[in-house]
C-alpha atoms as a PDB file:
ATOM      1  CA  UNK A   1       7.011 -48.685 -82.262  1.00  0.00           C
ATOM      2  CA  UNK A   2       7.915 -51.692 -80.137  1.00  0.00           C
ATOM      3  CA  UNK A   3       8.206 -50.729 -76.456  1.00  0.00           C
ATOM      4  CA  UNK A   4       9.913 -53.671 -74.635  1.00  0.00           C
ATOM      5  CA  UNK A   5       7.597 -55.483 -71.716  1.00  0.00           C
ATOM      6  CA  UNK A   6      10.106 -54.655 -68.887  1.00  0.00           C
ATOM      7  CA  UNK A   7      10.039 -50.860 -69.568  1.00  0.00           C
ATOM      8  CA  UNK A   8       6.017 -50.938 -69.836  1.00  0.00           C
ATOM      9  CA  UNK A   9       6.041 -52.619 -66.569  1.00  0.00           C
ATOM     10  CA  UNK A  10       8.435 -50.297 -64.651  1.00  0.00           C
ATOM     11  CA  UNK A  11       6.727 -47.039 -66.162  1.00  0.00           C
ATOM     12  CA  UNK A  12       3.417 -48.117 -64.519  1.00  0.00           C
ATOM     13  CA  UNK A  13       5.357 -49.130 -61.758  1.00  0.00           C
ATOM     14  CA  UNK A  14       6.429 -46.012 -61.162  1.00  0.00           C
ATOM     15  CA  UNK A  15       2.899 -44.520 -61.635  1.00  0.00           C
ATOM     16  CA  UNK A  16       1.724 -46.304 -59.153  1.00  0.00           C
ATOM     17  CA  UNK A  17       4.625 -45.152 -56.666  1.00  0.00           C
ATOM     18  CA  UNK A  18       3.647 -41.794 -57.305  1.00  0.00           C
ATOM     19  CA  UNK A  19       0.096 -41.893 -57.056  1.00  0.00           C
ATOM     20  CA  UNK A  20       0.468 -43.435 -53.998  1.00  0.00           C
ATOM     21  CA  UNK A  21       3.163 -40.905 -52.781  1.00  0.00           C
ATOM     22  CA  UNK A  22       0.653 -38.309 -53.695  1.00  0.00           C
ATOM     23  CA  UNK A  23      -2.032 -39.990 -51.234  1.00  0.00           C
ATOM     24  CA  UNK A  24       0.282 -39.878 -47.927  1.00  0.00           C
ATOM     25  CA  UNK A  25       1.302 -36.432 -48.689  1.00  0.00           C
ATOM     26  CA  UNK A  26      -2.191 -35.144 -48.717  1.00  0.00           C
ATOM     27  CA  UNK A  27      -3.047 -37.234 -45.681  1.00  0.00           C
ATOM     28  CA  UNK A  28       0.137 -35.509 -44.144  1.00  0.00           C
ATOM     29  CA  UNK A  29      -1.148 -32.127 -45.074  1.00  0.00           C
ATOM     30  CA  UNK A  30      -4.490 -33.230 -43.419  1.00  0.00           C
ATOM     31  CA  UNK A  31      -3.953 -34.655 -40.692  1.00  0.00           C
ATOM     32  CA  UNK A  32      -0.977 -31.533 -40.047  1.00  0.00           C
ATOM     33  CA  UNK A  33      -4.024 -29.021 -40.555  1.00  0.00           C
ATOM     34  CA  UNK A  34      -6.432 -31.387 -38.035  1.00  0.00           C
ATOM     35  CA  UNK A  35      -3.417 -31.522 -35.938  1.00  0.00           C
ATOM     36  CA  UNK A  36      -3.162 -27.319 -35.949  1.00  0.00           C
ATOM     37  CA  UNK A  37      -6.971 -27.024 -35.072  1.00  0.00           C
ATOM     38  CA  UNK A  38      -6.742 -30.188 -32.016  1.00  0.00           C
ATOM     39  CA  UNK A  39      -3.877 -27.467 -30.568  1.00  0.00           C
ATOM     40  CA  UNK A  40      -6.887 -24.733 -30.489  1.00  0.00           C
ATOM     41  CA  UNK A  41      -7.490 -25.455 -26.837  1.00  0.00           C
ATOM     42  CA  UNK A  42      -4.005 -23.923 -25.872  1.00  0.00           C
ATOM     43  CA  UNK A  43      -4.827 -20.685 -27.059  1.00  0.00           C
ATOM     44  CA  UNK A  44      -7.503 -20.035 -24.531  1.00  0.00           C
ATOM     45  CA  UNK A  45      -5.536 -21.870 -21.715  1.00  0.00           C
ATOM     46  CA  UNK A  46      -2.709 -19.138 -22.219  1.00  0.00           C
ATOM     47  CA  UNK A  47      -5.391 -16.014 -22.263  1.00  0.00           C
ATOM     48  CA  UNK A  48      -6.679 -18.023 -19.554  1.00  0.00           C
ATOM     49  CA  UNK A  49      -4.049 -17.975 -17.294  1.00  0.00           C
ATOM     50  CA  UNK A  50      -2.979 -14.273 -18.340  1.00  0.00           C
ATOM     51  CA  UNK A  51      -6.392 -12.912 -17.492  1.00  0.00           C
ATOM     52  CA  UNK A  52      -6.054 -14.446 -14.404  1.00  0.00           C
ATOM     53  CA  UNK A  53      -2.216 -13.356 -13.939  1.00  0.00           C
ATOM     54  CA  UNK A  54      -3.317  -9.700 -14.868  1.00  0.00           C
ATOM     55  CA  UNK A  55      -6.653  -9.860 -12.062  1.00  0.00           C
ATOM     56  CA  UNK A  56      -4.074 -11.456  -9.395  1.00  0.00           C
ATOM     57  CA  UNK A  57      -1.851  -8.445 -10.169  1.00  0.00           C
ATOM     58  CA  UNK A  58      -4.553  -5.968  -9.586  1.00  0.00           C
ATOM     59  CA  UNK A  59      -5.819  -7.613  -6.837  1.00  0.00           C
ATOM     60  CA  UNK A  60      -2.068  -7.095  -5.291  1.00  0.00           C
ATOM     61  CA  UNK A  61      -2.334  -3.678  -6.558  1.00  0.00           C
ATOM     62  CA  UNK A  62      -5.551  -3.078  -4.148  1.00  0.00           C
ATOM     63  CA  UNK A  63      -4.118  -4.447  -1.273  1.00  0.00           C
ATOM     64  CA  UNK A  64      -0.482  -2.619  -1.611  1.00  0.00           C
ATOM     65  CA  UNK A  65      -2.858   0.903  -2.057  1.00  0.00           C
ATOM     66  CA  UNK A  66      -4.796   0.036   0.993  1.00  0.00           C
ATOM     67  CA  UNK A  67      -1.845  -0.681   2.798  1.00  0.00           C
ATOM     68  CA  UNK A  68       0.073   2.469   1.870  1.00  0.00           C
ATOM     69  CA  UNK A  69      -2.925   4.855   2.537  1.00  0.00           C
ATOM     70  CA  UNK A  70      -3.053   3.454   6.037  1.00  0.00           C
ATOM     71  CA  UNK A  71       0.357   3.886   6.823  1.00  0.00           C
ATOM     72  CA  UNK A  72      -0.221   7.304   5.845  1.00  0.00           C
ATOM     73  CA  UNK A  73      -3.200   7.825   7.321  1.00  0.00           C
ATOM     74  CA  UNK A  74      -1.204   6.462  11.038  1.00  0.00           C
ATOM     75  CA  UNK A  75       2.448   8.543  10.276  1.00  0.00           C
ATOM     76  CA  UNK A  76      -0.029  11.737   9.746  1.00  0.00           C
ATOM     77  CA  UNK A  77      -1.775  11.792  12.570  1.00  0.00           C
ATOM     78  CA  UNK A  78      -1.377   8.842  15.243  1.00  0.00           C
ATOM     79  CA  UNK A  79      -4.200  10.332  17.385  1.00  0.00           C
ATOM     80  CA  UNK A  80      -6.991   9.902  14.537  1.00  0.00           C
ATOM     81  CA  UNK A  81      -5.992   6.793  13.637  1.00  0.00           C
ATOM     82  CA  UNK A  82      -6.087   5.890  17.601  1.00  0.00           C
ATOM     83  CA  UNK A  83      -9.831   7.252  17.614  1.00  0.00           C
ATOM     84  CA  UNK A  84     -10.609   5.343  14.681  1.00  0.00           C
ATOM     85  CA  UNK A  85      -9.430   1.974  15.657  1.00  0.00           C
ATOM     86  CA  UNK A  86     -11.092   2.503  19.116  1.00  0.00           C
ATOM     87  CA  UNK A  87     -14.004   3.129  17.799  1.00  0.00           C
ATOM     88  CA  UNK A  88     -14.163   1.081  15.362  1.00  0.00           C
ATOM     89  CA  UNK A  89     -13.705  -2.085  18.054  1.00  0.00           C
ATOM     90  CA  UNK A  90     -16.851  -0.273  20.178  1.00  0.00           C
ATOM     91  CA  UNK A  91     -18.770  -0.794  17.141  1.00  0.00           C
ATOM     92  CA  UNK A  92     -17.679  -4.471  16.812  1.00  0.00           C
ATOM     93  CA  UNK A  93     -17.876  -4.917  20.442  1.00  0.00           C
ATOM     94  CA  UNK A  94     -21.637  -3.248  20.233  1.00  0.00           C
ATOM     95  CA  UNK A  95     -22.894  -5.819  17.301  1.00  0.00           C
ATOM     96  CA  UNK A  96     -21.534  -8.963  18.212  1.00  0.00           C
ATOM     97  CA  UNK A  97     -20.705  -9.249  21.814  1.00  0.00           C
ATOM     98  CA  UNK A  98     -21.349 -12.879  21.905  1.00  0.00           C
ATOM     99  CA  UNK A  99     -18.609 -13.491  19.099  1.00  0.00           C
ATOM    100  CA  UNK A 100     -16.116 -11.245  20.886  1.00  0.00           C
ATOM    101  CA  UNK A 101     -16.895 -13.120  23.767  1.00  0.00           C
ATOM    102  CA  UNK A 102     -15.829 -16.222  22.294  1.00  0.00           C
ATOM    103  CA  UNK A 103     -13.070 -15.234  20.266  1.00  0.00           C
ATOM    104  CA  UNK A 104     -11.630 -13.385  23.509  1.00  0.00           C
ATOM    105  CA  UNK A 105     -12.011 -16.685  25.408  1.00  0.00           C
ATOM    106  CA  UNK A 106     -10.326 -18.624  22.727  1.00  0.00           C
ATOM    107  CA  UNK A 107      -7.022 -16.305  22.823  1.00  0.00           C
ATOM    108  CA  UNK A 108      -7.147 -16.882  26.887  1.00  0.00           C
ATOM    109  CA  UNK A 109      -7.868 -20.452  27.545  1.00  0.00           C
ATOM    110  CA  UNK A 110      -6.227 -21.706  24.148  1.00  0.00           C
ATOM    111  CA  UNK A 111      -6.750 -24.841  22.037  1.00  0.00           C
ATOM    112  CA  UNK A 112      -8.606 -26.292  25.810  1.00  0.00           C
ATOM    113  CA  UNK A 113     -11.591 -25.124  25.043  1.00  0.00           C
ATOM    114  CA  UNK A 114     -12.007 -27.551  21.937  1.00  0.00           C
ATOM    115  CA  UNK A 115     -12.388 -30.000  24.883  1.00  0.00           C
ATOM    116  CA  UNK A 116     -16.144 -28.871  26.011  1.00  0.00           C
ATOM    117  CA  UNK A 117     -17.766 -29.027  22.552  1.00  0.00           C
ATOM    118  CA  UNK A 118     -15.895 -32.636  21.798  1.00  0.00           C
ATOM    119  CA  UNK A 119     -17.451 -33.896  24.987  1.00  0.00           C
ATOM    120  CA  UNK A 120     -20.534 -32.929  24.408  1.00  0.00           C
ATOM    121  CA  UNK A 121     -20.607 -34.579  21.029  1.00  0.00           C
ATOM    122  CA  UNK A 122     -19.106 -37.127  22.238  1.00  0.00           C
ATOM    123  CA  UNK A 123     -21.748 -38.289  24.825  1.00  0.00           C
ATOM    124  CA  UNK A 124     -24.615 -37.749  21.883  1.00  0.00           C
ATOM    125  CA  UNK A 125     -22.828 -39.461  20.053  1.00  0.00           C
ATOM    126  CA  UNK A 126     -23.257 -42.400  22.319  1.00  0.00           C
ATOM    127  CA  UNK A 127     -26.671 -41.638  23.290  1.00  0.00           C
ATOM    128  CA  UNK A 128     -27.615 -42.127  19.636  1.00  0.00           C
ATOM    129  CA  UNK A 129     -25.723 -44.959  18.964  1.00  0.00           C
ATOM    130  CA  UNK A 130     -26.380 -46.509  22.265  1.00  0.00           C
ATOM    131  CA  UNK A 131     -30.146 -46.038  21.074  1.00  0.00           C
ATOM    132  CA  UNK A 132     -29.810 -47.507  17.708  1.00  0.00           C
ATOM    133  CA  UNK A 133     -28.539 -50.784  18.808  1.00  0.00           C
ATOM    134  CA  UNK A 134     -31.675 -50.862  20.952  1.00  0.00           C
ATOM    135  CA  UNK A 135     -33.892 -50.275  17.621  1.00  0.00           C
ATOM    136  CA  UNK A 136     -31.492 -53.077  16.290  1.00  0.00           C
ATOM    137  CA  UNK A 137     -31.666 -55.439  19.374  1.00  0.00           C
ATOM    138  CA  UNK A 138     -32.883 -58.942  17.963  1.00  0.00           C
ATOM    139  CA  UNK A 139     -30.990 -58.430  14.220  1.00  0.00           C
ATOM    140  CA  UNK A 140     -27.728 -58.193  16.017  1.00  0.00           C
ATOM    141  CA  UNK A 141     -25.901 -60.952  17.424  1.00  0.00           C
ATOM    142  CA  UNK A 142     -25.209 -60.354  21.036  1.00  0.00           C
ATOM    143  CA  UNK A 143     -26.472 -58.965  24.082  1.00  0.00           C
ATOM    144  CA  UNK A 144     -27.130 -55.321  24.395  1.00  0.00           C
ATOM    145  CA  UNK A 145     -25.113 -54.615  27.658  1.00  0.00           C
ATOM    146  CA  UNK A 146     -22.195 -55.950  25.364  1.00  0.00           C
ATOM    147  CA  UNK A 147     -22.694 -54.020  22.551  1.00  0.00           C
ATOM    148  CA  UNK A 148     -22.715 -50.910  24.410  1.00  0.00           C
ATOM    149  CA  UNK A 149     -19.755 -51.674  26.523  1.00  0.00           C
ATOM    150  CA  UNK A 150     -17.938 -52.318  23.335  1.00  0.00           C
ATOM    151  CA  UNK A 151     -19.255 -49.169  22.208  1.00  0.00           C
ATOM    152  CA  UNK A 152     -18.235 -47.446  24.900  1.00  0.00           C
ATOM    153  CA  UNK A 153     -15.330 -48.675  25.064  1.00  0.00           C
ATOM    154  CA  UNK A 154     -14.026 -47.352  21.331  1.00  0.00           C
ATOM    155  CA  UNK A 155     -15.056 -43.817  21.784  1.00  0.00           C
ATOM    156  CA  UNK A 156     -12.951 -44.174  25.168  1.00  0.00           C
ATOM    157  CA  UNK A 157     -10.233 -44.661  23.100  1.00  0.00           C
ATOM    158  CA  UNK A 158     -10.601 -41.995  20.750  1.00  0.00           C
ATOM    159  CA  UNK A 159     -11.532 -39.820  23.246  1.00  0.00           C
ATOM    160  CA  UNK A 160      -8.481 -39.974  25.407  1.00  0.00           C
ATOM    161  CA  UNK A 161      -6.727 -40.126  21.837  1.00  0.00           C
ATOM    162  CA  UNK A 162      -8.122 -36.173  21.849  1.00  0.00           C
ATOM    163  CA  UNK A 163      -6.852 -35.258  25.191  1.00  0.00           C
ATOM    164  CA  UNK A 164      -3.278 -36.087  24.598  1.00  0.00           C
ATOM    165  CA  UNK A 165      -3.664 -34.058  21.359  1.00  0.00           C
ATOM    166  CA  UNK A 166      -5.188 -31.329  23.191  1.00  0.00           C
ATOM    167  CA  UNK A 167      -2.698 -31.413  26.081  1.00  0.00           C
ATOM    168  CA  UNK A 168       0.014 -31.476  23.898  1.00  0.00           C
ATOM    169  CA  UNK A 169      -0.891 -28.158  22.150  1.00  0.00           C
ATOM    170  CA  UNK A 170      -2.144 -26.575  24.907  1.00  0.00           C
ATOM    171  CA  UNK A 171       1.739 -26.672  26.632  1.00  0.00           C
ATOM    172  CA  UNK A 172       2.709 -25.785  23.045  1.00  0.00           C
ATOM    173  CA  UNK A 173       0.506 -22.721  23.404  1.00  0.00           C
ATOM    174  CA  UNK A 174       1.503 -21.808  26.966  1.00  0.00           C
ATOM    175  CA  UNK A 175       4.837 -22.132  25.811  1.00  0.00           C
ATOM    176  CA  UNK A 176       4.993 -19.607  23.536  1.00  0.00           C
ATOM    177  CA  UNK A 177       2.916 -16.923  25.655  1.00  0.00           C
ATOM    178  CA  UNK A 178       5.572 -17.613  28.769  1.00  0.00           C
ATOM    179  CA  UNK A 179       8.487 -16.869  26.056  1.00  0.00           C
ATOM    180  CA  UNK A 180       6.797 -13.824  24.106  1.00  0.00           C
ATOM    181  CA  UNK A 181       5.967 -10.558  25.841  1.00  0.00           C
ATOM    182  CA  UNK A 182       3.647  -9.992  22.849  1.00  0.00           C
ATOM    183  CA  UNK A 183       1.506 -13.118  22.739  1.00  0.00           C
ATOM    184  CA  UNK A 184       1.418 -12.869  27.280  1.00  0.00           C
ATOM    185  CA  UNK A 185      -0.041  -9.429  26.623  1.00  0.00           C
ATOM    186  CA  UNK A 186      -2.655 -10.653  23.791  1.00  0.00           C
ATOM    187  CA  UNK A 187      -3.820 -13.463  25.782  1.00  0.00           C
ATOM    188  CA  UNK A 188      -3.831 -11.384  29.510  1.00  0.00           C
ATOM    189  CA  UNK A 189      -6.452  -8.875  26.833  1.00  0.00           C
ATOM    190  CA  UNK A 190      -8.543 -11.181  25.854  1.00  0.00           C
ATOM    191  CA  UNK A 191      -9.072 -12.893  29.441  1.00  0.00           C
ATOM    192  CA  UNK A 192     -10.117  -8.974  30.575  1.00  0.00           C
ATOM    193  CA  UNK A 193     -12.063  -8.558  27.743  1.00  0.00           C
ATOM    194  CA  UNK A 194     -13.736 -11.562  28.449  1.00  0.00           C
ATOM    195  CA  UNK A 195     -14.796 -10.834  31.965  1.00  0.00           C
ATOM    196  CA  UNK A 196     -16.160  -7.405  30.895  1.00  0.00           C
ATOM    197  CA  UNK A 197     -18.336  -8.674  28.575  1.00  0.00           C
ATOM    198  CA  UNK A 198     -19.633 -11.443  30.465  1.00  0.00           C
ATOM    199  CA  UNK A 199     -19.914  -9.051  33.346  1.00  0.00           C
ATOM    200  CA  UNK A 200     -21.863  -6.282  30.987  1.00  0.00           C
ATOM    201  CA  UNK A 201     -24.065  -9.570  29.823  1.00  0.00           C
ATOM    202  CA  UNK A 202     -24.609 -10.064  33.241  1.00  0.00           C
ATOM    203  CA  UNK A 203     -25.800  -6.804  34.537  1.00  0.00           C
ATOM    204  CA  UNK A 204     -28.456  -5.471  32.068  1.00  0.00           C
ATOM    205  CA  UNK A 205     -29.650  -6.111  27.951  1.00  0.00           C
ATOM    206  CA  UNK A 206     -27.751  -2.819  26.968  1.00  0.00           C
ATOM    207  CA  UNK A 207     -24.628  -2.938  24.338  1.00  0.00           C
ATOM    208  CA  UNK A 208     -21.315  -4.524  25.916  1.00  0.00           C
ATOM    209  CA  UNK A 209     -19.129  -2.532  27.801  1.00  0.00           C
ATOM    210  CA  UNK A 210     -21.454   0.398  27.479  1.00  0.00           C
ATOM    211  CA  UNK A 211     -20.311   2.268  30.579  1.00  0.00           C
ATOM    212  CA  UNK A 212     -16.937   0.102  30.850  1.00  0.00           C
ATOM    213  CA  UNK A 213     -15.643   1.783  27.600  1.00  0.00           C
ATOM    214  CA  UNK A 214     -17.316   4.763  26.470  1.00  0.00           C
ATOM    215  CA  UNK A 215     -15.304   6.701  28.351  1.00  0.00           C
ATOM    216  CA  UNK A 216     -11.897   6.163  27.206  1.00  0.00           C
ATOM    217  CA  UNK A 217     -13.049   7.712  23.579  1.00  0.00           C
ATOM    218  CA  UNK A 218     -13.263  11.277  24.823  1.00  0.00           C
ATOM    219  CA  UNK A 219      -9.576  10.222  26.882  1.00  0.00           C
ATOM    220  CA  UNK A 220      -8.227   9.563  23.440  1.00  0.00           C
ATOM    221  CA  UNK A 221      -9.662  12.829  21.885  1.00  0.00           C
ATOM    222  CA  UNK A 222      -7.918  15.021  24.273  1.00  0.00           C
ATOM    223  CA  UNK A 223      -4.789  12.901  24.679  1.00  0.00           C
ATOM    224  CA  UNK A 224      -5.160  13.304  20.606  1.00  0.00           C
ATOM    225  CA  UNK A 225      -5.407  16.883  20.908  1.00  0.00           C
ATOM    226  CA  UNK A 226      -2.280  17.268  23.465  1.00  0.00           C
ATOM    227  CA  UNK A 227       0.200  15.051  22.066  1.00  0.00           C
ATOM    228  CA  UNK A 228      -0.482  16.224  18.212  1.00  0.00           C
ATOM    229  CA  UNK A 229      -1.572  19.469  18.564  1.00  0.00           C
ATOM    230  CA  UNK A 230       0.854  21.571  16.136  1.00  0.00           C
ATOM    231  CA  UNK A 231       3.158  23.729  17.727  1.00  0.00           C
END
């Protein structure tokens, strides 16, 4: 049977088209399955992120119960809770009298008393420097004197940089405790508390405020038991 040239050559042709055809689809299918496995990683981003979702909620959970059991616990009975907070401070007070000391200074004297541990770094800082350009003298160009007046001269400059800063919040701060009753009263209590301590320091070794404050807990016990006291 005679089979013309044109038909031989279009019929392998076309062999070839779908060999080839064949080829891209299964690279398609492989590289759509290699594709599927790269997108692996968002799985565990997603349980990721809920785990951490569903730990943030309990977490919230927590803090809500806390927060509702002592609200109830200061509705029910005011007095207790009174006691409890009082002592509770005497115990603080007792442990770490030098960090209530400080803290209580803080709320009185404001963002001033960055000032004192700035200048004291501030002159090390000097001292040290001022001491390495001695150890340097000879490999630097210059005289010494100059050196350290130049030195000198830059933390002068950064130094009253500080002050305005500090000024500036420091009428900020005494600001806001001339217009609020609330923050005049918190910073008038931790000026007293201040002086008692230091005072208590002053007089003996024992636990701050040993004498100063023992005695308001019985005060609050009876007050406790007048005020509450069912009818």
């Amino acid at each position: 049977m005679y089979v013309p040239q044109r038909i031989l050559v279009q019929a392998v042709g076309g062999v070839g088209v779908s060999t080839r055809l064949a080829k891209a689809s299964g690279k398609l299918l492989l590289n759509g399955s290699g594709s599927r496995e790269g997108w692996e990683w968002m799985k565990w981003v997603v349980l990721g992120i809920r785990d951490l979702i569903s730990k943030f909620a309990e977490l919230i959970a927590q803090w809500v119960g806390w927060l509702a059991s002592t609200l109830q616990s200061i509705f029910s009975d005011p007095g207790a809770w009174l006691v409890h907070l009082l002592e509770s401070c005497y115990a603080i007070l007792c442990n770490h009298p030098h960090l209530v000391c400080v803290i209580s200074l803080c709320l009185f004297a404001g963002p001033v008393v960055v000032l004192l541990p700035f200048l004291l770094l501030h002159e090390i800082a000097i001292l040290v420097l001022f001491n390495l350009n001695f150890v340097g003298h000879g490999l630097l160009p210059g005289r010494i004197e100059d050196q350290y007046d130049a030195l000198k001269e830059h933390f002068m400059e950064s130094r009253e940089r500080t002050f305005d800063s500090v000024d500036a919040a420091t009428s900020t701060f005494n600001q806001w405790t001339t217009d609020h009753f609330f923050l005049r009263l918190l910073r008038i209590l931790g000026g007293v508390i201040d002086l008692l301590v230091q005072f208590d320091s002053m007089e003996s070794e024992r636990c701050g405020l040993d004498e100063s404050v023992r005695w308001l807990i019985p005060t609050i016990h009876s007050l406790r038991l007048e005020l509450w006291a069912p009818a």
